[in-house]
PDB file of N, CA and C in Angstrom:
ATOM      1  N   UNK A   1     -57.014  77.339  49.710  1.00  0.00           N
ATOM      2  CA  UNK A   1     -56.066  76.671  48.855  1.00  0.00           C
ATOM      3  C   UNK A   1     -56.008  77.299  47.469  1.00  0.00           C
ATOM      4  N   UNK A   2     -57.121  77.936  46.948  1.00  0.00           N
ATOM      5  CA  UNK A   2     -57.407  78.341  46.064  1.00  0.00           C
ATOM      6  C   UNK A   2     -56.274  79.227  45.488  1.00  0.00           C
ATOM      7  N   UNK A   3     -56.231  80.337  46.632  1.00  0.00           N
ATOM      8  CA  UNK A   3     -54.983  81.396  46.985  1.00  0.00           C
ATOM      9  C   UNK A   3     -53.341  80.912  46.104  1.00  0.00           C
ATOM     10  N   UNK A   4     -53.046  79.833  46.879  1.00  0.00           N
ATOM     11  CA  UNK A   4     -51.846  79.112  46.732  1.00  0.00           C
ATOM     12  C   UNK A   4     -51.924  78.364  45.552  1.00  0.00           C
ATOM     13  N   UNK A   5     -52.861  78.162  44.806  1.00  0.00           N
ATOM     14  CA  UNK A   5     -52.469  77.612  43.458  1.00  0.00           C
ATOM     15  C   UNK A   5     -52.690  78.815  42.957  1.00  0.00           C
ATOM     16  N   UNK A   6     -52.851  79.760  42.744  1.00  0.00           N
ATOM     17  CA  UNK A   6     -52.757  80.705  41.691  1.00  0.00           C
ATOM     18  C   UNK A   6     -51.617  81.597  41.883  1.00  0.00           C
ATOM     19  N   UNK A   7     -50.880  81.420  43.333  1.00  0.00           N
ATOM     20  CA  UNK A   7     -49.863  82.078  43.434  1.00  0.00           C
ATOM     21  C   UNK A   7     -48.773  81.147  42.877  1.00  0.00           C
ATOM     22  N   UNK A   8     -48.970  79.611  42.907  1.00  0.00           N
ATOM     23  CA  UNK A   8     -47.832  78.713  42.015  1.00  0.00           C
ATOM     24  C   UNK A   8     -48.149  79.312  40.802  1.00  0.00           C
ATOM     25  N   UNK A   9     -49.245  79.046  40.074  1.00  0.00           N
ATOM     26  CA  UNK A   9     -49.240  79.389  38.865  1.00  0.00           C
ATOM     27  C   UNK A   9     -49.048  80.697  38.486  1.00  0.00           C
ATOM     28  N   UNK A  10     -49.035  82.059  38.916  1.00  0.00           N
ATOM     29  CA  UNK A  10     -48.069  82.954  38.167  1.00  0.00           C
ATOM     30  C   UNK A  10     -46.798  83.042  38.735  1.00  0.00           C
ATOM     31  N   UNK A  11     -46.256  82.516  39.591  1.00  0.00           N
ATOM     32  CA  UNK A  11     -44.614  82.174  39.851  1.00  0.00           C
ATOM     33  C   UNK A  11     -44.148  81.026  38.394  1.00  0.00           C
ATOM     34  N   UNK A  12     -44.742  79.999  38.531  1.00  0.00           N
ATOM     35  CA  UNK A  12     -44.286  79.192  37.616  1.00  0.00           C
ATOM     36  C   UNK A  12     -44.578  79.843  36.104  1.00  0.00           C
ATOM     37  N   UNK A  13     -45.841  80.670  35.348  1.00  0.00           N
ATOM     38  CA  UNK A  13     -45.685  81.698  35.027  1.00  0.00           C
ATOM     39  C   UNK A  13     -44.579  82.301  34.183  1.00  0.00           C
ATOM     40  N   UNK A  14     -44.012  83.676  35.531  1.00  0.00           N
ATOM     41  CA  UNK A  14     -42.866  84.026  35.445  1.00  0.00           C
ATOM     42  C   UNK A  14     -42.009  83.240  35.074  1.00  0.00           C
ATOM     43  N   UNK A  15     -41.753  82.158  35.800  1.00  0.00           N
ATOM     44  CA  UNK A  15     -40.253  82.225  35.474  1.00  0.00           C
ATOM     45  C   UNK A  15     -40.518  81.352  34.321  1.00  0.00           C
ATOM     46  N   UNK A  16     -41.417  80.766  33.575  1.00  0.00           N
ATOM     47  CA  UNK A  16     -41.282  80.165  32.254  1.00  0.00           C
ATOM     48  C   UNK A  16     -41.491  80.784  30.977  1.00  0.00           C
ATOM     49  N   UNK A  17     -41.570  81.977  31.267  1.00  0.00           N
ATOM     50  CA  UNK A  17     -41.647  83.405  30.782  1.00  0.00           C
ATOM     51  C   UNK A  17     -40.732  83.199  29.476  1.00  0.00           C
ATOM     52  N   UNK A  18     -40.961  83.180  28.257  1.00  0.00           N
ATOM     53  CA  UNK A  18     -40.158  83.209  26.861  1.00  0.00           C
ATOM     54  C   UNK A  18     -39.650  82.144  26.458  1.00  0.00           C
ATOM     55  N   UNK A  19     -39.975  81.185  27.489  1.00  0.00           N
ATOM     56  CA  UNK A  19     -40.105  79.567  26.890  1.00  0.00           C
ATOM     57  C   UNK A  19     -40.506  79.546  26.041  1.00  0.00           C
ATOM     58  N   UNK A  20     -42.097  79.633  26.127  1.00  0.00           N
ATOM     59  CA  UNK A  20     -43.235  78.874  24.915  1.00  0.00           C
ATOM     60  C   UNK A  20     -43.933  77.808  25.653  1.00  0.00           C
ATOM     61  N   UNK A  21     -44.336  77.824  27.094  1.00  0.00           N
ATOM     62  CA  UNK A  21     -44.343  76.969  27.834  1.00  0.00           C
ATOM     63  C   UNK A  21     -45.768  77.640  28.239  1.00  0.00           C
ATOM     64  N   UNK A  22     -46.787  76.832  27.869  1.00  0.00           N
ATOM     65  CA  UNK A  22     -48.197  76.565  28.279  1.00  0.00           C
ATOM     66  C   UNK A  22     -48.194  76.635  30.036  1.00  0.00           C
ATOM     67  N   UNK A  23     -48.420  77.025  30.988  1.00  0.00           N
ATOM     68  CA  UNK A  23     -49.236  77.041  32.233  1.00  0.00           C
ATOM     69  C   UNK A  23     -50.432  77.121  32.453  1.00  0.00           C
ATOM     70  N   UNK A  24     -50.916  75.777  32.977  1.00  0.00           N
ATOM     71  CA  UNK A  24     -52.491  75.876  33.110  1.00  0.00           C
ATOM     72  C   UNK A  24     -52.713  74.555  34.300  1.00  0.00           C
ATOM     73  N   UNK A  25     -54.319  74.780  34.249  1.00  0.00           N
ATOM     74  CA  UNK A  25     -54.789  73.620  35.998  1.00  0.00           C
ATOM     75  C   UNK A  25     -55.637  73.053  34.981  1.00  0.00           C
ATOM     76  N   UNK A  26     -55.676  73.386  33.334  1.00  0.00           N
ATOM     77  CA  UNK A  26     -57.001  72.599  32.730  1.00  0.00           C
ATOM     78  C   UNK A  26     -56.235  71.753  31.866  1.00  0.00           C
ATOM     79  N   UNK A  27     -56.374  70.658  31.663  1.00  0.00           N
ATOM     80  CA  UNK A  27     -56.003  69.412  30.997  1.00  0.00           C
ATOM     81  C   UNK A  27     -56.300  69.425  29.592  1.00  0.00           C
ATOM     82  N   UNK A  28     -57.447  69.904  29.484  1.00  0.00           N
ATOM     83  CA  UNK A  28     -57.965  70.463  28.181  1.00  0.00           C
ATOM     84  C   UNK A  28     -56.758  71.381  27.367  1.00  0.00           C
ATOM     85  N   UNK A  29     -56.634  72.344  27.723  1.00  0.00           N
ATOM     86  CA  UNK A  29     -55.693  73.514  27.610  1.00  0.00           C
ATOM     87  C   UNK A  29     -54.161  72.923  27.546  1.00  0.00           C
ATOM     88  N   UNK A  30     -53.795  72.314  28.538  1.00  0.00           N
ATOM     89  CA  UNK A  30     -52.564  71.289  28.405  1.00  0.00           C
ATOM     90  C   UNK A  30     -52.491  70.858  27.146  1.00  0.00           C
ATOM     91  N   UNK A  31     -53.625  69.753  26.710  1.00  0.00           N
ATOM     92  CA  UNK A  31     -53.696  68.686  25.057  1.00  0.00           C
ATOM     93  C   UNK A  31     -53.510  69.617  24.487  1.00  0.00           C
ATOM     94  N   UNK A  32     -54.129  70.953  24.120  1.00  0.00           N
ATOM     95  CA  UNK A  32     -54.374  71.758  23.233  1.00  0.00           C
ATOM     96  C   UNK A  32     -52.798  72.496  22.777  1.00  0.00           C
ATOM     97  N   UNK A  33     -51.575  73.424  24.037  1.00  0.00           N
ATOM     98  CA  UNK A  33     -51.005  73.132  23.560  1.00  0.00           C
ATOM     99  C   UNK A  33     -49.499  72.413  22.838  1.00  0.00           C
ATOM    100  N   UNK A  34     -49.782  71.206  23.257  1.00  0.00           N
ATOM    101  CA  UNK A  34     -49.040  69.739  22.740  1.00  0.00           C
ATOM    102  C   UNK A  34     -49.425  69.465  21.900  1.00  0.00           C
ATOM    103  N   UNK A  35     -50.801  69.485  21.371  1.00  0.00           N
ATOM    104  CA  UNK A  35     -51.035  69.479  19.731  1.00  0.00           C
ATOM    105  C   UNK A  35     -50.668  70.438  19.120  1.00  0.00           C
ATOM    106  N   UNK A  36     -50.652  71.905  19.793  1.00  0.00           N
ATOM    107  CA  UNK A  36     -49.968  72.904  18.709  1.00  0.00           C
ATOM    108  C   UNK A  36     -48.415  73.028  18.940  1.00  0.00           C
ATOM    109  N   UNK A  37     -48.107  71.464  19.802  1.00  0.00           N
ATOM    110  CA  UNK A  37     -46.365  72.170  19.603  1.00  0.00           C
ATOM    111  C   UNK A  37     -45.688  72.648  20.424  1.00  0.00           C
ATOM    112  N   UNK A  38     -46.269  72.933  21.312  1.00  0.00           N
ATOM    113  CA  UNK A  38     -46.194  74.101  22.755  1.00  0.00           C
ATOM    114  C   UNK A  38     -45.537  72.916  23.792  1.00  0.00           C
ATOM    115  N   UNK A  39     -44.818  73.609  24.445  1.00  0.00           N
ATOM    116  CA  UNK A  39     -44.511  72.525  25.904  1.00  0.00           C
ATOM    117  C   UNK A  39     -45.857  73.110  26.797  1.00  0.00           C
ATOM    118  N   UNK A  40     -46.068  72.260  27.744  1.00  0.00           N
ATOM    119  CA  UNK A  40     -47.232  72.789  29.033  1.00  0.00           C
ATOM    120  C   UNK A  40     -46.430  72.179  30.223  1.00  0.00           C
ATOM    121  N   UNK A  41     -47.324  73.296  31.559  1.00  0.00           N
ATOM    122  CA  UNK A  41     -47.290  73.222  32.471  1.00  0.00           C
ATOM    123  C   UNK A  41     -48.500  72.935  33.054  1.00  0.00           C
ATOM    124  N   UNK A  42     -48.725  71.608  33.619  1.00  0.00           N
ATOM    125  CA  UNK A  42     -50.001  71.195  33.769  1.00  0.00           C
ATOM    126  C   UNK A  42     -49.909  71.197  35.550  1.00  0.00           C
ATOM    127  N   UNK A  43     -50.438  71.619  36.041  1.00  0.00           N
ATOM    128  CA  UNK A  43     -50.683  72.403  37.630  1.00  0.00           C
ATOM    129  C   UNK A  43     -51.749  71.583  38.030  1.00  0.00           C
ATOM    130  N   UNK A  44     -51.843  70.755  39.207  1.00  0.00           N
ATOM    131  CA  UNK A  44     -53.338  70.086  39.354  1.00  0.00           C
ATOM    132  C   UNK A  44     -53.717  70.693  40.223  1.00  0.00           C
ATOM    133  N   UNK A  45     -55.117  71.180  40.184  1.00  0.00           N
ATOM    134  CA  UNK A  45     -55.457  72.164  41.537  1.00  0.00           C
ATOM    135  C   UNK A  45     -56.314  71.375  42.489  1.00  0.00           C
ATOM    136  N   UNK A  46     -55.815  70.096  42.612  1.00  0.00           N
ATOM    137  CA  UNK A  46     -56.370  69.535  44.221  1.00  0.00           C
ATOM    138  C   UNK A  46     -54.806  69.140  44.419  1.00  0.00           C
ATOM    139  N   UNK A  47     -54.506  69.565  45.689  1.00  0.00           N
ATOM    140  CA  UNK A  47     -53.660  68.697  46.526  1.00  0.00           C
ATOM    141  C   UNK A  47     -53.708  67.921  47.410  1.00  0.00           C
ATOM    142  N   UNK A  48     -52.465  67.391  47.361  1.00  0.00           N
ATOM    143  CA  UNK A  48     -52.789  66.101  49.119  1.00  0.00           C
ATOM    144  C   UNK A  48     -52.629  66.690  49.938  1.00  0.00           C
ATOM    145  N   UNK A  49     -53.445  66.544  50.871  1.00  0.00           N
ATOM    146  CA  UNK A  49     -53.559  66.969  52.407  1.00  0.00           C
ATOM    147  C   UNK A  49     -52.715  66.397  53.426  1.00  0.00           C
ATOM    148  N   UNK A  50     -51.529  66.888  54.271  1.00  0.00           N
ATOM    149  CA  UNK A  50     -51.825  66.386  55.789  1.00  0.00           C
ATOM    150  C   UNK A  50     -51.759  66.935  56.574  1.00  0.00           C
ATOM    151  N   UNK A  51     -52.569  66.938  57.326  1.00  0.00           N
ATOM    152  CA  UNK A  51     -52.925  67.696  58.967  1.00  0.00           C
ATOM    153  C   UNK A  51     -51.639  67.609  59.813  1.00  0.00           C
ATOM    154  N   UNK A  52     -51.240  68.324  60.360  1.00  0.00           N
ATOM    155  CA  UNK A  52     -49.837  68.632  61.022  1.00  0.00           C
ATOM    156  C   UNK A  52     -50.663  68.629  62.694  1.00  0.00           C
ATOM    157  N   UNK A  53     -51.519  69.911  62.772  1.00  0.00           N
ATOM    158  CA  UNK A  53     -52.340  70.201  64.219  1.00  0.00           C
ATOM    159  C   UNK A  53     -53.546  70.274  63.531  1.00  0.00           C
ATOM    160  N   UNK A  54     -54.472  70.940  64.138  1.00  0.00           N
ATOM    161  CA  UNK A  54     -55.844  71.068  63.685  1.00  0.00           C
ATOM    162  C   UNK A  54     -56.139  72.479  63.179  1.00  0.00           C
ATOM    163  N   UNK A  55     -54.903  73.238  62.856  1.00  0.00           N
ATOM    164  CA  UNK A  55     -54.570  74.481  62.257  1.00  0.00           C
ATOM    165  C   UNK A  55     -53.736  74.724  61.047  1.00  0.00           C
ATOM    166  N   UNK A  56     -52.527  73.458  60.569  1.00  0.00           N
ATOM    167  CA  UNK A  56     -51.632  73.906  60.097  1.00  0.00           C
ATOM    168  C   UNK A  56     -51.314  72.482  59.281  1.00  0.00           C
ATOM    169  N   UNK A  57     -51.706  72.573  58.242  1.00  0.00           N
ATOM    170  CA  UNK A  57     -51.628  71.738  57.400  1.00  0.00           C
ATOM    171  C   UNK A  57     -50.449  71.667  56.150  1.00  0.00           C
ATOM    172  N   UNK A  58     -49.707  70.660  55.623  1.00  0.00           N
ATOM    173  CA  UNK A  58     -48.901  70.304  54.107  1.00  0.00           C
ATOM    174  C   UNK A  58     -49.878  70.094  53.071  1.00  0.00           C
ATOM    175  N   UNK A  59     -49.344  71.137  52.031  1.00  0.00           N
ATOM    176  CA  UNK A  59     -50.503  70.479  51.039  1.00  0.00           C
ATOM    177  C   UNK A  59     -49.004  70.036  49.719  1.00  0.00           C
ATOM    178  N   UNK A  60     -49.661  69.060  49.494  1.00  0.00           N
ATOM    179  CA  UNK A  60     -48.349  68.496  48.303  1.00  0.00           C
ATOM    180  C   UNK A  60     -48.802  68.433  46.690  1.00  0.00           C
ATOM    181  N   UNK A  61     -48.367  69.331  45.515  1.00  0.00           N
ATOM    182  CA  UNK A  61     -48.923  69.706  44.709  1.00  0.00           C
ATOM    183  C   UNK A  61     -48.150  69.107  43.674  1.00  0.00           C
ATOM    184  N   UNK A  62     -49.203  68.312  42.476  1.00  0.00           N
ATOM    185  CA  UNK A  62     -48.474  67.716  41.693  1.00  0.00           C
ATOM    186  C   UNK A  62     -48.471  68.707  40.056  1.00  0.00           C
ATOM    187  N   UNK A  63     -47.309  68.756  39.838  1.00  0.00           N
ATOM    188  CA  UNK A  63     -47.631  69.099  38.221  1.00  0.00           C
ATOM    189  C   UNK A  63     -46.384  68.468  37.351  1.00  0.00           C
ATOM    190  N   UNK A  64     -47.339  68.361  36.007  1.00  0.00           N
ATOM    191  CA  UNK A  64     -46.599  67.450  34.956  1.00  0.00           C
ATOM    192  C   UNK A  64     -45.840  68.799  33.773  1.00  0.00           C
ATOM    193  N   UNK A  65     -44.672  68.507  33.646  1.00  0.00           N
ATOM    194  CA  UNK A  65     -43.866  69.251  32.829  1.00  0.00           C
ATOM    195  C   UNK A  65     -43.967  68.447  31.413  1.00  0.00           C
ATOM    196  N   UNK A  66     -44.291  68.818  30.692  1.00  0.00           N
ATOM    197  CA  UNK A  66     -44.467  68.079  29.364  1.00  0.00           C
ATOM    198  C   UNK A  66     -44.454  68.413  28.189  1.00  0.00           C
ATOM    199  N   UNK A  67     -43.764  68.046  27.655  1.00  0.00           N
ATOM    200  CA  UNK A  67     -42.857  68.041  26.129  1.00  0.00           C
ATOM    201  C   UNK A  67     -43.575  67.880  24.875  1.00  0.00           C
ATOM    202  N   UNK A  68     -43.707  68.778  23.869  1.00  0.00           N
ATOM    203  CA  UNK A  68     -44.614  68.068  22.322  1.00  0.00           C
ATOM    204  C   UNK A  68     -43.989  67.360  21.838  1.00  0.00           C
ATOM    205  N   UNK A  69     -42.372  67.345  21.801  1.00  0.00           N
ATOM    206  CA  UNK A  69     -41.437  66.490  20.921  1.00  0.00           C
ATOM    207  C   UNK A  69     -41.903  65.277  20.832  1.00  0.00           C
ATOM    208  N   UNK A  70     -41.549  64.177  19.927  1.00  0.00           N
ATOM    209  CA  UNK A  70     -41.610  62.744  20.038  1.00  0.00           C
ATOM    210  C   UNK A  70     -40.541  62.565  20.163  1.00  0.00           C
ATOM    211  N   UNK A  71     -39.518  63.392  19.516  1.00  0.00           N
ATOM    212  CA  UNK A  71     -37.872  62.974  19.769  1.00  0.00           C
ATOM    213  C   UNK A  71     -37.549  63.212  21.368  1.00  0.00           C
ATOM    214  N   UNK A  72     -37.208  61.934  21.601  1.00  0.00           N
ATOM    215  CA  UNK A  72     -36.603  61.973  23.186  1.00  0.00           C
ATOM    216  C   UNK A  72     -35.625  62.915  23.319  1.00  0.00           C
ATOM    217  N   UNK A  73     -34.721  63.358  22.476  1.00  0.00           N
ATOM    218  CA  UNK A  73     -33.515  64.576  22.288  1.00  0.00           C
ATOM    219  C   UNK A  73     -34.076  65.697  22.208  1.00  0.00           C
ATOM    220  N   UNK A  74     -34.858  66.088  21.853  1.00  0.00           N
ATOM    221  CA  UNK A  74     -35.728  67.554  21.908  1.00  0.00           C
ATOM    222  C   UNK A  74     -36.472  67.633  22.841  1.00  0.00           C
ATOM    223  N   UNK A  75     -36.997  66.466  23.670  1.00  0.00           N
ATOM    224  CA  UNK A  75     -38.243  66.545  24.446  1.00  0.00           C
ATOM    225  C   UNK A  75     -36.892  66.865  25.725  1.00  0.00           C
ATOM    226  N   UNK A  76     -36.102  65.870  25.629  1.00  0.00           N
ATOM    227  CA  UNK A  76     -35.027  66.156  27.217  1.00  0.00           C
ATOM    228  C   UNK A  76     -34.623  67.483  27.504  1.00  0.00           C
ATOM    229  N   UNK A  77     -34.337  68.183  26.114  1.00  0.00           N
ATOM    230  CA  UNK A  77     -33.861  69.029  26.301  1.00  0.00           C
ATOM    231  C   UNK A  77     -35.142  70.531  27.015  1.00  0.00           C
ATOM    232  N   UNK A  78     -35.953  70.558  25.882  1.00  0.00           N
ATOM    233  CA  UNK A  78     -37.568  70.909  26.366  1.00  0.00           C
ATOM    234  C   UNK A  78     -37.503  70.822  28.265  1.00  0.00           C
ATOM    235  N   UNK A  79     -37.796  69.443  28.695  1.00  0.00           N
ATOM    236  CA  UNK A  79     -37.952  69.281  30.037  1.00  0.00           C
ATOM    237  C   UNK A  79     -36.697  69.584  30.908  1.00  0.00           C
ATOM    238  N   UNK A  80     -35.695  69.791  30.375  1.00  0.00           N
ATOM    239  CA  UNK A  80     -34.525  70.091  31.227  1.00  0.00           C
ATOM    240  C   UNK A  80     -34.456  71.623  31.460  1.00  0.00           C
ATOM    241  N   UNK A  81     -34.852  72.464  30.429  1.00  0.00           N
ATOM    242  CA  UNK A  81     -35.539  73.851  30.207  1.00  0.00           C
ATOM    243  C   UNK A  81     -36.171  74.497  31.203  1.00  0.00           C
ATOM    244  N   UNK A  82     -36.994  73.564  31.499  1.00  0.00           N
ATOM    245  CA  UNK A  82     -38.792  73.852  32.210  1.00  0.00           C
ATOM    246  C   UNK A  82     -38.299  73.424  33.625  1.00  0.00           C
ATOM    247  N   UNK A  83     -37.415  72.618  33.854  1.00  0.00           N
ATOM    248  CA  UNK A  83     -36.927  72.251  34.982  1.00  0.00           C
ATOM    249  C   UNK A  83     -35.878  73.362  35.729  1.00  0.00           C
ATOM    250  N   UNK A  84     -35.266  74.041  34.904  1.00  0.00           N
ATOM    251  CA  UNK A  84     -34.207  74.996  35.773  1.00  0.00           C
ATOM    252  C   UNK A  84     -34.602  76.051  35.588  1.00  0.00           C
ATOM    253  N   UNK A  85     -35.542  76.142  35.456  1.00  0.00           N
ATOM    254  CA  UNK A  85     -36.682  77.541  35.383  1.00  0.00           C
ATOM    255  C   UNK A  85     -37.212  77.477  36.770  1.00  0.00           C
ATOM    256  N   UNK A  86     -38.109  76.551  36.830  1.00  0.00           N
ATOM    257  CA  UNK A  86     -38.982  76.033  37.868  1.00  0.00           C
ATOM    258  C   UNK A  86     -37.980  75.993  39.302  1.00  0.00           C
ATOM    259  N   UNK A  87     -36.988  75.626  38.909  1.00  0.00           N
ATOM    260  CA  UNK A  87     -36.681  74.971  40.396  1.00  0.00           C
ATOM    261  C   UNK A  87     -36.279  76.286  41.048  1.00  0.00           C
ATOM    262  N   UNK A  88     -35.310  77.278  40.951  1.00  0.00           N
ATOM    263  CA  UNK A  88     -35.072  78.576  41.751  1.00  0.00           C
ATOM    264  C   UNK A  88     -36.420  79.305  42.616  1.00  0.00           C
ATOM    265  N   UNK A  89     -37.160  79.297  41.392  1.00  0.00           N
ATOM    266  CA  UNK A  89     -38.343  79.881  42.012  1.00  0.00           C
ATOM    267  C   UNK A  89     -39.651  79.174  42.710  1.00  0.00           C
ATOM    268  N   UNK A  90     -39.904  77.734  42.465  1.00  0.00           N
ATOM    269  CA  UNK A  90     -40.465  77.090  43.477  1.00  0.00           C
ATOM    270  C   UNK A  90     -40.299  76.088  43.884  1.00  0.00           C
ATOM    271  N   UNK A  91     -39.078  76.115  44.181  1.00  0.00           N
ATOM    272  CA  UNK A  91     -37.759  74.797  44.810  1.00  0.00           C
ATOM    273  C   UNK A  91     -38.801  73.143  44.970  1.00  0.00           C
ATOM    274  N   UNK A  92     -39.139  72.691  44.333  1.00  0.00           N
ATOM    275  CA  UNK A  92     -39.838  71.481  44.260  1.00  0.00           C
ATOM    276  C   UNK A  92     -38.866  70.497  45.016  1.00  0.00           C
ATOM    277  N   UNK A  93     -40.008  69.754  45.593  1.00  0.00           N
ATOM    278  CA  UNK A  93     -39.026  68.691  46.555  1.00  0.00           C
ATOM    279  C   UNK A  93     -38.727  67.403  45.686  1.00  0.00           C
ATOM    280  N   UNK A  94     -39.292  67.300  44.636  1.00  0.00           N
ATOM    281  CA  UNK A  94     -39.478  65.907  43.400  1.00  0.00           C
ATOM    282  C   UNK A  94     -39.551  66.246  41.786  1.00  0.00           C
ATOM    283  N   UNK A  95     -38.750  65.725  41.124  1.00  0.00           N
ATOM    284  CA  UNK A  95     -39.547  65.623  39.817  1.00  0.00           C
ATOM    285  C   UNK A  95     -38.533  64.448  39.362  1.00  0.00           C
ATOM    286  N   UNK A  96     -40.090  63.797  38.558  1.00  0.00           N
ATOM    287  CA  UNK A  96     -39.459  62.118  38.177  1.00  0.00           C
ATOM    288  C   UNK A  96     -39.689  62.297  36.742  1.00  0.00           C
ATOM    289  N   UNK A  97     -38.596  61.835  36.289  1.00  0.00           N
ATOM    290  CA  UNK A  97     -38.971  61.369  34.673  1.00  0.00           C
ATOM    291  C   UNK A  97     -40.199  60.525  34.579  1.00  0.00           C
ATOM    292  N   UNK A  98     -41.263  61.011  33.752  1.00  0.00           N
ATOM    293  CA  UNK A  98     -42.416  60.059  33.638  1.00  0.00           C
ATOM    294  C   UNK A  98     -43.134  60.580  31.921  1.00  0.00           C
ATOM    295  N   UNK A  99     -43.948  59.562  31.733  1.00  0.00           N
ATOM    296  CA  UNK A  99     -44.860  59.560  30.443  1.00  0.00           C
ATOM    297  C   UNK A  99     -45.867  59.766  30.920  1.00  0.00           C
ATOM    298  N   UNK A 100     -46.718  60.833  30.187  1.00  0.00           N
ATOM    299  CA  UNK A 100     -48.163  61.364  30.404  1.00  0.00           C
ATOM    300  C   UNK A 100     -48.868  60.711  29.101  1.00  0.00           C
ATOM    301  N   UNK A 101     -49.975  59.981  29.648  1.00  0.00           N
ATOM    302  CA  UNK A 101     -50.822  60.002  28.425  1.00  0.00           C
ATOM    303  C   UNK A 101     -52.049  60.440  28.195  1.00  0.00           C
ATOM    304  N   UNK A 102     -51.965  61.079  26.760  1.00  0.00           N
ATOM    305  CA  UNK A 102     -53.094  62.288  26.740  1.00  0.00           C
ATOM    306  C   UNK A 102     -53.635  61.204  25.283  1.00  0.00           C
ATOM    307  N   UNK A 103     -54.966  60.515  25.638  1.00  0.00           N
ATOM    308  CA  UNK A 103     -55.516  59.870  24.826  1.00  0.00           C
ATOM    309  C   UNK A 103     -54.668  58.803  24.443  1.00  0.00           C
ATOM    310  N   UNK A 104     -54.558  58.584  22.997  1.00  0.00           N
ATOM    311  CA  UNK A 104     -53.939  57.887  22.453  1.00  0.00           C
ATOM    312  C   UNK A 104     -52.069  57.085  22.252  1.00  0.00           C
ATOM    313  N   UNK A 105     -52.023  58.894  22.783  1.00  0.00           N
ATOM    314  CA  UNK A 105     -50.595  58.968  22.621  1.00  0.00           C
ATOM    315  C   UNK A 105     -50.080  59.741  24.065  1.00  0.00           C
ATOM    316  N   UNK A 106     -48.857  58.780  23.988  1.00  0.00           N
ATOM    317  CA  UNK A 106     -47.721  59.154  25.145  1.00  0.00           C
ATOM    318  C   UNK A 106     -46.851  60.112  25.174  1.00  0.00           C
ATOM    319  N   UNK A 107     -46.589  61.511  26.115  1.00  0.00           N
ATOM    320  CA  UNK A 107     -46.083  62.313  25.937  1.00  0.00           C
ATOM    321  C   UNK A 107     -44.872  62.543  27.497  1.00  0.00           C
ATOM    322  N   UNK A 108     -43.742  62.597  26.706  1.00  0.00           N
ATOM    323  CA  UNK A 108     -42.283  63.036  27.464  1.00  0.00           C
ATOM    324  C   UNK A 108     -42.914  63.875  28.658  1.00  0.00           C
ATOM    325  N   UNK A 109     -42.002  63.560  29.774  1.00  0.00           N
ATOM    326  CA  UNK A 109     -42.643  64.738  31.088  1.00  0.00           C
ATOM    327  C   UNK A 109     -41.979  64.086  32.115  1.00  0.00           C
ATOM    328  N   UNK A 110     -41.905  65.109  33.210  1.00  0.00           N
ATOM    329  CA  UNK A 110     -41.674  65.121  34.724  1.00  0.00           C
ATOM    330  C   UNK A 110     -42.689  65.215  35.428  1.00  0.00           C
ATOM    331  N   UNK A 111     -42.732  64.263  36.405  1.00  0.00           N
ATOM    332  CA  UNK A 111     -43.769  64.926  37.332  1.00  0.00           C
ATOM    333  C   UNK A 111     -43.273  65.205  38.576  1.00  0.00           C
ATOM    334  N   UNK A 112     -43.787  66.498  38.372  1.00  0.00           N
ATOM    335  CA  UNK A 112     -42.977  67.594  39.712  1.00  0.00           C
ATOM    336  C   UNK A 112     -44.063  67.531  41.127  1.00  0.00           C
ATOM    337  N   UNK A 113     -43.246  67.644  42.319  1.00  0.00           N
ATOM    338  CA  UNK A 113     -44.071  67.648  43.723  1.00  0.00           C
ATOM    339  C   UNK A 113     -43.687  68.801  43.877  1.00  0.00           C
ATOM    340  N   UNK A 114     -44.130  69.254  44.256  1.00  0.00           N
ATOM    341  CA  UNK A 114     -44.487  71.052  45.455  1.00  0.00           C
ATOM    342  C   UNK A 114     -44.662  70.720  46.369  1.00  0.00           C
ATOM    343  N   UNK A 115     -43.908  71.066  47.416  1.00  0.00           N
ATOM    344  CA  UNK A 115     -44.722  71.131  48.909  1.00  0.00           C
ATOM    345  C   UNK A 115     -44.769  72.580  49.339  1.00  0.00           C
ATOM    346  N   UNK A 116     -46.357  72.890  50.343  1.00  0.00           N
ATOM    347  CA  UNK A 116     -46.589  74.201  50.741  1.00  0.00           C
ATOM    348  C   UNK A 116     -46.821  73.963  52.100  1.00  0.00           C
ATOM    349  N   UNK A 117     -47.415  74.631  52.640  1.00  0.00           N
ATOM    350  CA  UNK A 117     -47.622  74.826  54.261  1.00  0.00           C
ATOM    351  C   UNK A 117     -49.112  76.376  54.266  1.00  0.00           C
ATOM    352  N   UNK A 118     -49.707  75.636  54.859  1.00  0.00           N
ATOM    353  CA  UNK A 118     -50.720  76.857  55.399  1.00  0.00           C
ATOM    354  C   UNK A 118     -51.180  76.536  56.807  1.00  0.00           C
ATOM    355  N   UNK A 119     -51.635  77.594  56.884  1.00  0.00           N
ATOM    356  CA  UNK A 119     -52.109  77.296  58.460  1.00  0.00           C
ATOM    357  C   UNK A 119     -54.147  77.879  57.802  1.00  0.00           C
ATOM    358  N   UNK A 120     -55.440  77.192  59.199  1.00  0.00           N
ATOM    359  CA  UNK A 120     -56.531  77.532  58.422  1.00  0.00           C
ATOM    360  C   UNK A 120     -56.789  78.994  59.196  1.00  0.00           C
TER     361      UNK A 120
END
């Protein structure tokens, strides 16, 4: 699985390429930069599992698109950005308008589904 998140993450990467758009699987790194301002791409590197046969499994991968703005007008625009970037190149089956909260404070975001396929 390992494989397949690092191949999302330099696809997603690429194509967020001259954004200003943080990509990372560390949460840490995410806060860090939304405090400096930065949009992130927060990648979770466990996915959900389901067994198809006893060979060939869905793994369903969540990541949060997320905005530094507080202004809902800068942040939409931010996540609408990060969204038509993302989608050509790893056609996500979901992304919901949602609030991430990182400590104290609530931050603008999508949370995007991936679905993959491997066989073991």
């Amino acid at each position: 699985m390992m494989e397949i998140l690092e191949e999302i993450h330099a696809h997603a990467a690429a194509a967020l390429d001259g954004l200003g758009v943080r990509v990372t699987s560390d949460p840490v790194e995410a806060t860090t930069a939304l405090q400096a301002g930065a949009a992130a791409l927060l990648i979770l590197p466990s996915p959900s599992i389901t067994w198809k046969t006893a060979t060939w499994r869905t793994l369903e991968w969540t990541l949060w698109a997320l905005a530094p703005s507080r202004d809902l007008q800068d942040a939409a625009a931010t996540l609408e950005a990060i969204l038509d970037a993302l989608g050509p190149t790893l056609l996500p089956s979901e992304a919901r308008a949602q609030s991430y909260d990182i400590g104290s404070e609530t931050i603008a975001g999508y949370e995007i589904t991936l679905t993959t396929e491997t066989t073991a």
